[in-house]
PDB file of N, CA and C in Angstrom:
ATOM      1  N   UNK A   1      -5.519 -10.903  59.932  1.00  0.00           N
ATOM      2  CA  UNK A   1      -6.836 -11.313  60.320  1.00  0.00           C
ATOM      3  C   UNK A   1      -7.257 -12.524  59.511  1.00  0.00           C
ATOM      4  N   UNK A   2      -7.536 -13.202  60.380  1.00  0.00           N
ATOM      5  CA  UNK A   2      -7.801 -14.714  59.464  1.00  0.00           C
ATOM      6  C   UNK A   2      -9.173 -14.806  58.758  1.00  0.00           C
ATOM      7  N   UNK A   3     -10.076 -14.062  59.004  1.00  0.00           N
ATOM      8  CA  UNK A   3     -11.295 -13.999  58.539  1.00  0.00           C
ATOM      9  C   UNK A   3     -11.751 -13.033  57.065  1.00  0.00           C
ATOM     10  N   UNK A   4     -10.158 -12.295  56.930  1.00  0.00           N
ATOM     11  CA  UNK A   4      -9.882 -11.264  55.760  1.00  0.00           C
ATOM     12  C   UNK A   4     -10.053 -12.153  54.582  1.00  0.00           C
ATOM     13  N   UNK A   5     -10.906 -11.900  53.369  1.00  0.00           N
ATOM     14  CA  UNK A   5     -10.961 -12.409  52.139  1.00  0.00           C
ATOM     15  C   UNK A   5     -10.843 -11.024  51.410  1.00  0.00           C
ATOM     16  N   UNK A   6     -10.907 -11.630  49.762  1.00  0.00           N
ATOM     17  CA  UNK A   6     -11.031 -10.713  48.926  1.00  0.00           C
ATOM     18  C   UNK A   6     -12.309 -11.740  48.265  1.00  0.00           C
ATOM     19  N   UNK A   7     -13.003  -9.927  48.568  1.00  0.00           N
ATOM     20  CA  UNK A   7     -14.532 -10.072  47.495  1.00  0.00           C
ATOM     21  C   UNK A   7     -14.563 -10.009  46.528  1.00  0.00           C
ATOM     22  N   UNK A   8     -15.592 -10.697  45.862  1.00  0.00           N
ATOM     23  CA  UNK A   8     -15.569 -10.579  44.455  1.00  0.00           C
ATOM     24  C   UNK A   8     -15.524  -8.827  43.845  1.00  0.00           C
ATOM     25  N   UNK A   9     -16.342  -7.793  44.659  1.00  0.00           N
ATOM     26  CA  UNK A   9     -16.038  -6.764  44.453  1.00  0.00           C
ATOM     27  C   UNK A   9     -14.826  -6.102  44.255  1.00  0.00           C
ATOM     28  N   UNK A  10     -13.749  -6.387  45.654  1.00  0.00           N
ATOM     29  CA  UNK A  10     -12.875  -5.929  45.188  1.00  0.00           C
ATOM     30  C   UNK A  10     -12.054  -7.140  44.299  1.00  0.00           C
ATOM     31  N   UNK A  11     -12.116  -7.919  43.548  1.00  0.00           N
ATOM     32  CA  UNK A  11     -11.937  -8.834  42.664  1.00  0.00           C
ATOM     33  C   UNK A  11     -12.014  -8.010  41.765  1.00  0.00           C
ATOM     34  N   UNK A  12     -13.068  -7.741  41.484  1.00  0.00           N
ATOM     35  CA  UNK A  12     -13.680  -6.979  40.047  1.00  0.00           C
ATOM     36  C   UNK A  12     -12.720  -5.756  39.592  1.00  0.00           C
ATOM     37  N   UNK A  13     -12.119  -5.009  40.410  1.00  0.00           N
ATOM     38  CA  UNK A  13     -11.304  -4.325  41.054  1.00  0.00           C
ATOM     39  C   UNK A  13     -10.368  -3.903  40.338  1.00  0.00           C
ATOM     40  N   UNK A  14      -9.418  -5.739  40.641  1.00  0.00           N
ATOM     41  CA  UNK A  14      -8.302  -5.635  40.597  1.00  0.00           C
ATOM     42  C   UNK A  14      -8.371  -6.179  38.505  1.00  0.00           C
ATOM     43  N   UNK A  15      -9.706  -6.443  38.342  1.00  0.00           N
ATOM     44  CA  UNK A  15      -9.439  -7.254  37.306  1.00  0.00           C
ATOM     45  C   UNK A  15      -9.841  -5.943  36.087  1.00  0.00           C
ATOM     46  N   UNK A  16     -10.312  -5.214  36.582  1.00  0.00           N
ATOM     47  CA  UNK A  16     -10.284  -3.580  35.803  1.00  0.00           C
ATOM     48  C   UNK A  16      -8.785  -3.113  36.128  1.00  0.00           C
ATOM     49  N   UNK A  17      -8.413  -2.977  37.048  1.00  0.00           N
ATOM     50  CA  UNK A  17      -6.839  -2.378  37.023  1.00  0.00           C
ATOM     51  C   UNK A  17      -6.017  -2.853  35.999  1.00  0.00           C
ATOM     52  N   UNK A  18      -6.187  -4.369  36.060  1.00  0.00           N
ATOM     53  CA  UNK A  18      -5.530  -5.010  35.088  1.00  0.00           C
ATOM     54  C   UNK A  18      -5.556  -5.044  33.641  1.00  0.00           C
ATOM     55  N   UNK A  19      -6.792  -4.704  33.463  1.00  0.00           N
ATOM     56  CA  UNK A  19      -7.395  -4.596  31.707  1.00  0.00           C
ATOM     57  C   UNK A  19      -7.574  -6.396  31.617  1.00  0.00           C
ATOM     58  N   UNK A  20      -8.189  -7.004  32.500  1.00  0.00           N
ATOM     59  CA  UNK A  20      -8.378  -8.431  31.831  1.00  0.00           C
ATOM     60  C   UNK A  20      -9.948  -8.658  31.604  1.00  0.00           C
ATOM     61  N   UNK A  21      -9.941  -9.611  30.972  1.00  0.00           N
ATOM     62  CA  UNK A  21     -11.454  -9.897  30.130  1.00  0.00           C
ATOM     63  C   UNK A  21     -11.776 -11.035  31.000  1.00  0.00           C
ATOM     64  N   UNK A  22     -12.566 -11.154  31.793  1.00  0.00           N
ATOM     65  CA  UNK A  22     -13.164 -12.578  32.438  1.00  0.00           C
ATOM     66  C   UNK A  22     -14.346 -12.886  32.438  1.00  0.00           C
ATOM     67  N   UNK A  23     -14.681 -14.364  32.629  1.00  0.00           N
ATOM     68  CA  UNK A  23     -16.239 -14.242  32.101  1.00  0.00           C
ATOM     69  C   UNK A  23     -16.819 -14.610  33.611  1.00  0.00           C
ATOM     70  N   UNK A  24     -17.565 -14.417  33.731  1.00  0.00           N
ATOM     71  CA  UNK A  24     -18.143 -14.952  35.172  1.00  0.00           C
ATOM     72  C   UNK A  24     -17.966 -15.847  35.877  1.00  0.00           C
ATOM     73  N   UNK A  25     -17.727 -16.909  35.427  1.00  0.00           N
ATOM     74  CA  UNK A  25     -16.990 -18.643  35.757  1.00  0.00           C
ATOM     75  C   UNK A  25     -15.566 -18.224  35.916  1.00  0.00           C
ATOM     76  N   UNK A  26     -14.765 -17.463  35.419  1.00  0.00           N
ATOM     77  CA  UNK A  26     -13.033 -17.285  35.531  1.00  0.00           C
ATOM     78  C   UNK A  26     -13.016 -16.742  36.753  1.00  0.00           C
ATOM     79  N   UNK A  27     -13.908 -15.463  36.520  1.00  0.00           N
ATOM     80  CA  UNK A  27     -14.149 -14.666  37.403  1.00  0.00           C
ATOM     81  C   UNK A  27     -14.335 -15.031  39.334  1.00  0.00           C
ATOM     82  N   UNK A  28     -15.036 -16.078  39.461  1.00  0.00           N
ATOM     83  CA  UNK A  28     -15.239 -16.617  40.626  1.00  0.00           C
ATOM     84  C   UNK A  28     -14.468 -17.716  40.766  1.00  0.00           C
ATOM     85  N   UNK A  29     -13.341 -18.804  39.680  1.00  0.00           N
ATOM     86  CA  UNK A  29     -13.082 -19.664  40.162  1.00  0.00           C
ATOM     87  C   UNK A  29     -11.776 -18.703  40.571  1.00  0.00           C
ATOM     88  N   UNK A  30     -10.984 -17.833  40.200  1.00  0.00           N
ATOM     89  CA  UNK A  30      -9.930 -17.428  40.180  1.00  0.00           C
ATOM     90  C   UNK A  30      -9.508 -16.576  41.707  1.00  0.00           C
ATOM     91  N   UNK A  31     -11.090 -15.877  41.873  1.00  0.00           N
ATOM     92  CA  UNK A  31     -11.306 -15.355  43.057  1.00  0.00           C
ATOM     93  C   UNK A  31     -11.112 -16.293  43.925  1.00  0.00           C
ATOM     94  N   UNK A  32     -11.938 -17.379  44.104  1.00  0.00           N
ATOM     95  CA  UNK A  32     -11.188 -18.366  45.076  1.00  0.00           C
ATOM     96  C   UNK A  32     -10.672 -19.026  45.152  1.00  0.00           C
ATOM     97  N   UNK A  33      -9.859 -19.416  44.551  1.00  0.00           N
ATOM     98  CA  UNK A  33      -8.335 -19.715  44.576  1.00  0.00           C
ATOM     99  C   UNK A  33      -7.397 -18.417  45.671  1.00  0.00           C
ATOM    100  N   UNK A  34      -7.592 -17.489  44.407  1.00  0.00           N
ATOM    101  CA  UNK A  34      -7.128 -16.380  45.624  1.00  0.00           C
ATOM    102  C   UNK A  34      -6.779 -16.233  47.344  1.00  0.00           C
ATOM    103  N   UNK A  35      -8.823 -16.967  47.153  1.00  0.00           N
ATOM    104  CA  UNK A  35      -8.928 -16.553  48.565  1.00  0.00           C
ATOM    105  C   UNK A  35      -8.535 -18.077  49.396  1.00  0.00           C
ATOM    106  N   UNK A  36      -7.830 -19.117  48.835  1.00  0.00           N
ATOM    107  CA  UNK A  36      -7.404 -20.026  49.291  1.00  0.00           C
ATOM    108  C   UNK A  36      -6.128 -19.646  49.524  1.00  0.00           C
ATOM    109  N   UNK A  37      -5.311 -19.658  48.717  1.00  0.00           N
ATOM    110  CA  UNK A  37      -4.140 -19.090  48.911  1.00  0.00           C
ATOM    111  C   UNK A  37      -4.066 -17.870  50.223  1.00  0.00           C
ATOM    112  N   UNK A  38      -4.899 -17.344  50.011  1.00  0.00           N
ATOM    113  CA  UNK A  38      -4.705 -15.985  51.413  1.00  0.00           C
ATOM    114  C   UNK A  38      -5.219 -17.154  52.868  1.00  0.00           C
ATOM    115  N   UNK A  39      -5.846 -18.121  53.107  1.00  0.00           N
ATOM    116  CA  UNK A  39      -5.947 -18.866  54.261  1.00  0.00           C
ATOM    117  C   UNK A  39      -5.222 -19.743  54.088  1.00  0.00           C
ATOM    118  N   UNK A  40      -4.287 -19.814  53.224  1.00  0.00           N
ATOM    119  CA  UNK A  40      -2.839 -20.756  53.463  1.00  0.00           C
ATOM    120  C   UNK A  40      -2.173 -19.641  54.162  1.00  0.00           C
ATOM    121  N   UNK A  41      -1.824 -18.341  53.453  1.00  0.00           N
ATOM    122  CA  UNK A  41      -0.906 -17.795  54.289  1.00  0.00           C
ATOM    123  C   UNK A  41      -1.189 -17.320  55.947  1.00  0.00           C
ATOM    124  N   UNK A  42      -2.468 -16.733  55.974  1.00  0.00           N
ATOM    125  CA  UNK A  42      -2.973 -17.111  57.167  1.00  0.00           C
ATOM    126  C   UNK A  42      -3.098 -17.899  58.082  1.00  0.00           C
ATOM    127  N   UNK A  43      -2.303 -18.804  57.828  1.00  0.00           N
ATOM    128  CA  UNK A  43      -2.608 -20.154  58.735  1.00  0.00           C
ATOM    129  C   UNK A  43      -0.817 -20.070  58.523  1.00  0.00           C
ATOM    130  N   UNK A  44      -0.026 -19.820  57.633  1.00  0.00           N
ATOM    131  CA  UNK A  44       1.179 -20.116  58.292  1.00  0.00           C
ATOM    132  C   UNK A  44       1.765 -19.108  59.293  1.00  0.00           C
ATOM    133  N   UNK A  45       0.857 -17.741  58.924  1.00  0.00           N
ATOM    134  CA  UNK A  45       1.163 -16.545  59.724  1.00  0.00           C
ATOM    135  C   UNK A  45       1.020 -17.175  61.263  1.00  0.00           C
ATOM    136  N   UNK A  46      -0.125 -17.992  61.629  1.00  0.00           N
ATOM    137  CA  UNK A  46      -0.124 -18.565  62.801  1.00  0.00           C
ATOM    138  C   UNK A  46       0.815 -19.408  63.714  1.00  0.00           C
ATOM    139  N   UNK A  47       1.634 -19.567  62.736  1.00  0.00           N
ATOM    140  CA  UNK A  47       2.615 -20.551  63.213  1.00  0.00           C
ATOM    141  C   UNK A  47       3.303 -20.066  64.634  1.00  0.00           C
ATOM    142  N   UNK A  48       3.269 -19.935  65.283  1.00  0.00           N
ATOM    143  CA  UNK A  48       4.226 -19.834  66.721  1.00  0.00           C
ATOM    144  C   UNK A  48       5.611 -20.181  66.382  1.00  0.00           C
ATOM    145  N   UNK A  49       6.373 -18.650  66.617  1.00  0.00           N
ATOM    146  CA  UNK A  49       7.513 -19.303  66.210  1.00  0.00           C
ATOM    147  C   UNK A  49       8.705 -18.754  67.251  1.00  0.00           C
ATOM    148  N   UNK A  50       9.719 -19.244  67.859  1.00  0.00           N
ATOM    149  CA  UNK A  50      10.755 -18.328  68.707  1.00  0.00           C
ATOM    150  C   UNK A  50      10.945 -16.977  68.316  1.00  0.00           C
ATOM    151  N   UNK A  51      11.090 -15.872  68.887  1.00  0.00           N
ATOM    152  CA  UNK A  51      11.285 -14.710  68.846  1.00  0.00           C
ATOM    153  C   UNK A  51      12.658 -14.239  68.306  1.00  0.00           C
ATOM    154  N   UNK A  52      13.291 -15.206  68.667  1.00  0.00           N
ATOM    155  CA  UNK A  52      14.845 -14.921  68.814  1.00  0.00           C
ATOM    156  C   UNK A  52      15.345 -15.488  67.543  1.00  0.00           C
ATOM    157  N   UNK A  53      14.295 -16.212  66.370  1.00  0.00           N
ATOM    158  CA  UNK A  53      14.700 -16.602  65.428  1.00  0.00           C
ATOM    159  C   UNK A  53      14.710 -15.881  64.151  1.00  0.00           C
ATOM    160  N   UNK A  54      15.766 -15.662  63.362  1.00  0.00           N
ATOM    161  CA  UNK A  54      16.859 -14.875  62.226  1.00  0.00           C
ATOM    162  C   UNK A  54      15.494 -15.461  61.261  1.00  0.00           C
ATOM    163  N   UNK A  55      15.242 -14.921  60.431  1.00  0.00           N
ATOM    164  CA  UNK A  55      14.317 -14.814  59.419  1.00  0.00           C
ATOM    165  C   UNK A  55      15.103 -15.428  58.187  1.00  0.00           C
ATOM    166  N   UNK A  56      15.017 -16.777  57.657  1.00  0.00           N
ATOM    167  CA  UNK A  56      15.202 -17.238  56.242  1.00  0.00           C
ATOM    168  C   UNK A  56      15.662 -16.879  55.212  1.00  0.00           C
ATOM    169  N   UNK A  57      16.170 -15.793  54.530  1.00  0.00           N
ATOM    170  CA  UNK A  57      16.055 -15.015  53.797  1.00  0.00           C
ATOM    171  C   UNK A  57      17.005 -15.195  52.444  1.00  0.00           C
ATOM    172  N   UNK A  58      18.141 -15.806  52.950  1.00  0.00           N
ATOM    173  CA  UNK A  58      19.390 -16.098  51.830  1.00  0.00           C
ATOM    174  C   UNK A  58      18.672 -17.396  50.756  1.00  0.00           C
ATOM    175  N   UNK A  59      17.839 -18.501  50.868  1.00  0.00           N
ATOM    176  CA  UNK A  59      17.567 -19.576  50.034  1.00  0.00           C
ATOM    177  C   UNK A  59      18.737 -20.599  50.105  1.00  0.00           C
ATOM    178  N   UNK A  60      18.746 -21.551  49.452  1.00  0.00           N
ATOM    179  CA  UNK A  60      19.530 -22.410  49.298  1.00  0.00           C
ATOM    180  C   UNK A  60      20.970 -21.905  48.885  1.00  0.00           C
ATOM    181  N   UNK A  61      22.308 -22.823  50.248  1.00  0.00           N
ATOM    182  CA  UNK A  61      23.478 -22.318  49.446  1.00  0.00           C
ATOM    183  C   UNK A  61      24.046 -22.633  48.241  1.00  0.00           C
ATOM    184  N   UNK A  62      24.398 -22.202  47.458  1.00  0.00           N
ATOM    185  CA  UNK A  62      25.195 -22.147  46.193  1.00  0.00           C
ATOM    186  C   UNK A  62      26.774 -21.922  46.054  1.00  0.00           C
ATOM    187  N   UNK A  63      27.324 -22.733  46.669  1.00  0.00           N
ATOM    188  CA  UNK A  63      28.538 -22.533  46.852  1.00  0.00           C
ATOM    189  C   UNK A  63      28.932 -22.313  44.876  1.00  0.00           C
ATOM    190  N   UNK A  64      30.418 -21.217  45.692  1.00  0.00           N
ATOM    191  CA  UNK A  64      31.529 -20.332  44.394  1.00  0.00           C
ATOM    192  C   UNK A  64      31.640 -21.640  43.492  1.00  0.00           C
ATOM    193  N   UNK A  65      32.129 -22.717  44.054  1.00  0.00           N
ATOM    194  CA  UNK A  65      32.845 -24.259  43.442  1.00  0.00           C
ATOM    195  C   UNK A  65      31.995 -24.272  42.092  1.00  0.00           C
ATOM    196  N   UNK A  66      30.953 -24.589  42.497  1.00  0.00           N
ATOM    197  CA  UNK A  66      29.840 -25.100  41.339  1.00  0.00           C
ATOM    198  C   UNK A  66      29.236 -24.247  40.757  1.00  0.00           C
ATOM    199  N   UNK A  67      29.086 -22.949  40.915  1.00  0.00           N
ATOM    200  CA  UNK A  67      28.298 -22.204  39.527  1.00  0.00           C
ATOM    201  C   UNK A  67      29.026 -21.739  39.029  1.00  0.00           C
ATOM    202  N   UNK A  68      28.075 -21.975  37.672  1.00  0.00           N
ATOM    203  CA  UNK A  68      28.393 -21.406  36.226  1.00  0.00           C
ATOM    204  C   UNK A  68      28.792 -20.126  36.473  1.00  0.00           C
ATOM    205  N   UNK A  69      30.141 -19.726  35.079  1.00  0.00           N
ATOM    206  CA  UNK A  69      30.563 -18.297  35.816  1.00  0.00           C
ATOM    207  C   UNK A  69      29.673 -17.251  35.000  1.00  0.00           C
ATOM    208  N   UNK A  70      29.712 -16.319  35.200  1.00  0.00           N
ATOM    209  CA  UNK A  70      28.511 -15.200  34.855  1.00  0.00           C
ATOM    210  C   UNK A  70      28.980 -15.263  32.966  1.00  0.00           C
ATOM    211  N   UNK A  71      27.901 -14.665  31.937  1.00  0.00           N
ATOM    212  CA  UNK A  71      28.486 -14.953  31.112  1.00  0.00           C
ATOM    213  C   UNK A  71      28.350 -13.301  30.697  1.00  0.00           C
ATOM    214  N   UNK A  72      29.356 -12.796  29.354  1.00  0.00           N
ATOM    215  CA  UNK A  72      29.346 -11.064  29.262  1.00  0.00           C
ATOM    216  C   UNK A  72      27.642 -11.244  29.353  1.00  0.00           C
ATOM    217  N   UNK A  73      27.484  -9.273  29.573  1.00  0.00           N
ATOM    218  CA  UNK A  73      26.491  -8.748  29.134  1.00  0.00           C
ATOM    219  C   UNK A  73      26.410  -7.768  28.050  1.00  0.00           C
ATOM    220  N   UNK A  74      26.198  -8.740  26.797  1.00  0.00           N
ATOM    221  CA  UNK A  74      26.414  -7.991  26.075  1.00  0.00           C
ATOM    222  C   UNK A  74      25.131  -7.227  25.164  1.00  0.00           C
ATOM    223  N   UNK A  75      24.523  -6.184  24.848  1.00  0.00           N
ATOM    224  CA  UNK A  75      23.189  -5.949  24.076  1.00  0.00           C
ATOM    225  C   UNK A  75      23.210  -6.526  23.045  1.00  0.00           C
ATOM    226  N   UNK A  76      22.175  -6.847  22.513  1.00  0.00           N
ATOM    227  CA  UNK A  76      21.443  -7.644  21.325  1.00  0.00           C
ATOM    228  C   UNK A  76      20.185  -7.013  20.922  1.00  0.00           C
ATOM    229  N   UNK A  77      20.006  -5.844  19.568  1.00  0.00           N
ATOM    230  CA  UNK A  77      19.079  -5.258  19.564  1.00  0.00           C
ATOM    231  C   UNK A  77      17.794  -6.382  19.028  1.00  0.00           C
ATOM    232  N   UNK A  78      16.881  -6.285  19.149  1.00  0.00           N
ATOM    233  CA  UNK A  78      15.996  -6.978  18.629  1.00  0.00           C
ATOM    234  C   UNK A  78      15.695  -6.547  17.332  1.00  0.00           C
ATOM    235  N   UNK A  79      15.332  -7.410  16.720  1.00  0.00           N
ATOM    236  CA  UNK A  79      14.972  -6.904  15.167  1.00  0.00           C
ATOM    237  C   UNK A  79      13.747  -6.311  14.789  1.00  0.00           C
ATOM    238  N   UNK A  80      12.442  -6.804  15.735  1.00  0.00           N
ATOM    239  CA  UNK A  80      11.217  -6.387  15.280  1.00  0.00           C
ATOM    240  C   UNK A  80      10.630  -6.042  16.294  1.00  0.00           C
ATOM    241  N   UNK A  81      10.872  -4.730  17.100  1.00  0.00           N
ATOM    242  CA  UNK A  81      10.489  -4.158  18.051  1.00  0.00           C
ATOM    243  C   UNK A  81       8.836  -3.640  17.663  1.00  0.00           C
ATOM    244  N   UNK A  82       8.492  -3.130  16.380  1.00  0.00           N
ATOM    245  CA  UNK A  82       7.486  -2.694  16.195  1.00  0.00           C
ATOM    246  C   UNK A  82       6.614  -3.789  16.220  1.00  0.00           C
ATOM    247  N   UNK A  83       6.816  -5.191  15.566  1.00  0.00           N
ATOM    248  CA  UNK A  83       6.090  -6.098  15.943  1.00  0.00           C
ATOM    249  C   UNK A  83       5.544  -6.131  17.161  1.00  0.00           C
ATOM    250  N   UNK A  84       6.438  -5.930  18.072  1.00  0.00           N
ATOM    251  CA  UNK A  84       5.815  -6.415  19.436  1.00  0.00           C
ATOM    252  C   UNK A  84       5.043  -5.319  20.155  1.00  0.00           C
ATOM    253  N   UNK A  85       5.370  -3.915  19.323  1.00  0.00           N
ATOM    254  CA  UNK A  85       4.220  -2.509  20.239  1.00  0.00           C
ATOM    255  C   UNK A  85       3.238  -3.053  19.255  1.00  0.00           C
ATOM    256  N   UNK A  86       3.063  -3.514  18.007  1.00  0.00           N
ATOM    257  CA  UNK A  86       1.706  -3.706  17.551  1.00  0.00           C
ATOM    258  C   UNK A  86       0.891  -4.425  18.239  1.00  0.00           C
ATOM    259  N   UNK A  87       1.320  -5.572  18.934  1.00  0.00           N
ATOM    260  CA  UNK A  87       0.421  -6.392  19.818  1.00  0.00           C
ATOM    261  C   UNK A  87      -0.122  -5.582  21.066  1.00  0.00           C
ATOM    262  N   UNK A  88       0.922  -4.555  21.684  1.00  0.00           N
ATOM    263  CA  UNK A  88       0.039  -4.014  22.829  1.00  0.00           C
ATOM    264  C   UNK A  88      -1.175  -3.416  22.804  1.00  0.00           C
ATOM    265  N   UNK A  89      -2.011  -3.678  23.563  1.00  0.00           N
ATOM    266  CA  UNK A  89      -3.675  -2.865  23.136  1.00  0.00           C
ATOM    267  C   UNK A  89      -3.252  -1.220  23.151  1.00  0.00           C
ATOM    268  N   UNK A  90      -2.460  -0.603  23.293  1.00  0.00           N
ATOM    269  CA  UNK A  90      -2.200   0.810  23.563  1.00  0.00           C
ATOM    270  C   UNK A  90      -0.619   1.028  22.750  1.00  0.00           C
ATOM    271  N   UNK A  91      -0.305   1.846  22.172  1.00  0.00           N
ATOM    272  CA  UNK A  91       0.752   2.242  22.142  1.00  0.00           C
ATOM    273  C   UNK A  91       0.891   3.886  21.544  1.00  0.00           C
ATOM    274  N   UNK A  92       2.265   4.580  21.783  1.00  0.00           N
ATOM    275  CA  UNK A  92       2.264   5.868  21.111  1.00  0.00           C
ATOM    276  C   UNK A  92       3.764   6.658  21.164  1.00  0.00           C
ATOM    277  N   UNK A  93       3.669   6.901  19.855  1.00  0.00           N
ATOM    278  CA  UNK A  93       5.180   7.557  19.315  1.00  0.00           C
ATOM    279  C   UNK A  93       6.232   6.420  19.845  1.00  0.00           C
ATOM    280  N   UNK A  94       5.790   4.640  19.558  1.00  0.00           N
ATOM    281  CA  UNK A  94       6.914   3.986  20.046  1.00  0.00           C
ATOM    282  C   UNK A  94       6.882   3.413  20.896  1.00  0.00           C
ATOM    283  N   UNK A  95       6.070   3.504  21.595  1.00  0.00           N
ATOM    284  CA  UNK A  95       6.070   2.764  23.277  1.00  0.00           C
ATOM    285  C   UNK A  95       4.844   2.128  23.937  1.00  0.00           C
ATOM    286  N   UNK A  96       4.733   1.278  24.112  1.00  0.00           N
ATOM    287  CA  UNK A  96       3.577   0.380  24.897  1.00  0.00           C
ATOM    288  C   UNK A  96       3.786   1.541  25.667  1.00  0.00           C
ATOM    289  N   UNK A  97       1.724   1.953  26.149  1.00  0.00           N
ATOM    290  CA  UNK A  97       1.290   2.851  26.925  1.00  0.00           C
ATOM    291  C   UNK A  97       0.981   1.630  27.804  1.00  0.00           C
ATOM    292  N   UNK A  98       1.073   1.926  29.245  1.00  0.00           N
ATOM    293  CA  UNK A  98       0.396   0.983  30.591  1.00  0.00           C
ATOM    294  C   UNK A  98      -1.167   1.857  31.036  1.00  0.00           C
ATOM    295  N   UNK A  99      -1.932   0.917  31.635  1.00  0.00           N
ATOM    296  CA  UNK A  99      -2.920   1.566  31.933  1.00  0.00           C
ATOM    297  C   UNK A  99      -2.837   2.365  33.409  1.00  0.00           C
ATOM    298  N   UNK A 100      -3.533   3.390  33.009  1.00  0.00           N
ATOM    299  CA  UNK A 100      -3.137   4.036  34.629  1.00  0.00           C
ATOM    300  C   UNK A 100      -3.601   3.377  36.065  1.00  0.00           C
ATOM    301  N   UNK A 101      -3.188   3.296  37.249  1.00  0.00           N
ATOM    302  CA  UNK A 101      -3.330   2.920  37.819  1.00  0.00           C
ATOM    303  C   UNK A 101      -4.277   3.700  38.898  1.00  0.00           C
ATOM    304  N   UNK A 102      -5.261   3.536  39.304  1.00  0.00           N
ATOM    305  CA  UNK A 102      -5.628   4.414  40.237  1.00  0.00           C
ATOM    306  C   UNK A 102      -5.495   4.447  41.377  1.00  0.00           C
ATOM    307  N   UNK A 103      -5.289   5.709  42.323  1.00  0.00           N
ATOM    308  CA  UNK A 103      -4.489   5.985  43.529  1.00  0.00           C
ATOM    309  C   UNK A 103      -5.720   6.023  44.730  1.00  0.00           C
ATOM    310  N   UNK A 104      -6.734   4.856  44.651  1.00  0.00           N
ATOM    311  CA  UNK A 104      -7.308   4.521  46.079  1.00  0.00           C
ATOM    312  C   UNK A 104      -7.460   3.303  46.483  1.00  0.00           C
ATOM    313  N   UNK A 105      -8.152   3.178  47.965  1.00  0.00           N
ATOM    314  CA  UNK A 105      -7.845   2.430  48.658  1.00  0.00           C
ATOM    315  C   UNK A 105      -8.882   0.882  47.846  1.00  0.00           C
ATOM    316  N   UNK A 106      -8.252   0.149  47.681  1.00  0.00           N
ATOM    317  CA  UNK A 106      -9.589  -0.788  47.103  1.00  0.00           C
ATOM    318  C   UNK A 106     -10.365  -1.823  47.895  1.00  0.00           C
ATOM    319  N   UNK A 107     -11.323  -2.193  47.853  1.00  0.00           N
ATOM    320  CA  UNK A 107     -12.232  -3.009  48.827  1.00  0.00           C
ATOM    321  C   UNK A 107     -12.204  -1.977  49.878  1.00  0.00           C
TER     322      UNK A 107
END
């Protein structure tokens, strides 16, 4: 539906799901952007296109010749793992906690 936006409500929404801090100005320029981006895709959704046409999906070829060959996978423990749960706003017995997500419909 080409007339579908996202409101600042459900904006607000997504920006509690997220745990982000915005100030009122972030808040609305970011929202529309958003909602630019969603009437770009809307407008390419419009595109008229043959029926009979195979959907894009592989990207650019990369022929065997020229790439780099895979290199091992080998582990590399990190040294200061606790450093980096100290930065998460949540953590416990070890592990960045995620915030829960809630299971309804939004907007």
């Amino acid at each position: 539906m080409e007339s579908e936006t996202i409101s600042i409500e459900m904006f607000n929404e997504f920006v509690q799901v997220a745990e982000l801090e915005l100030t009122p100005e972030e808040s609305k320029s970011i929202c529309e952007k958003m909602n630019e981006q969603l009437r770009v895709i809307h407008e390419l959704e419009s595109i008229p296109l043959d029926e009979q046409l195979a959907p894009v999906i592989h990207g650019n070829p990369y022929p065997r010749n020229i790439q780099a060959p895979l290199r091992e996978d080998i582990w590399k423990p990190f040294e200061n793992t606790q450093g980096i749960i100290d930065q998460a706003p949540r953590s416990q017995d070890g592990y960045i906690v995620s915030p829960d997500v809630p299971h309804q419909k939004l907007g």
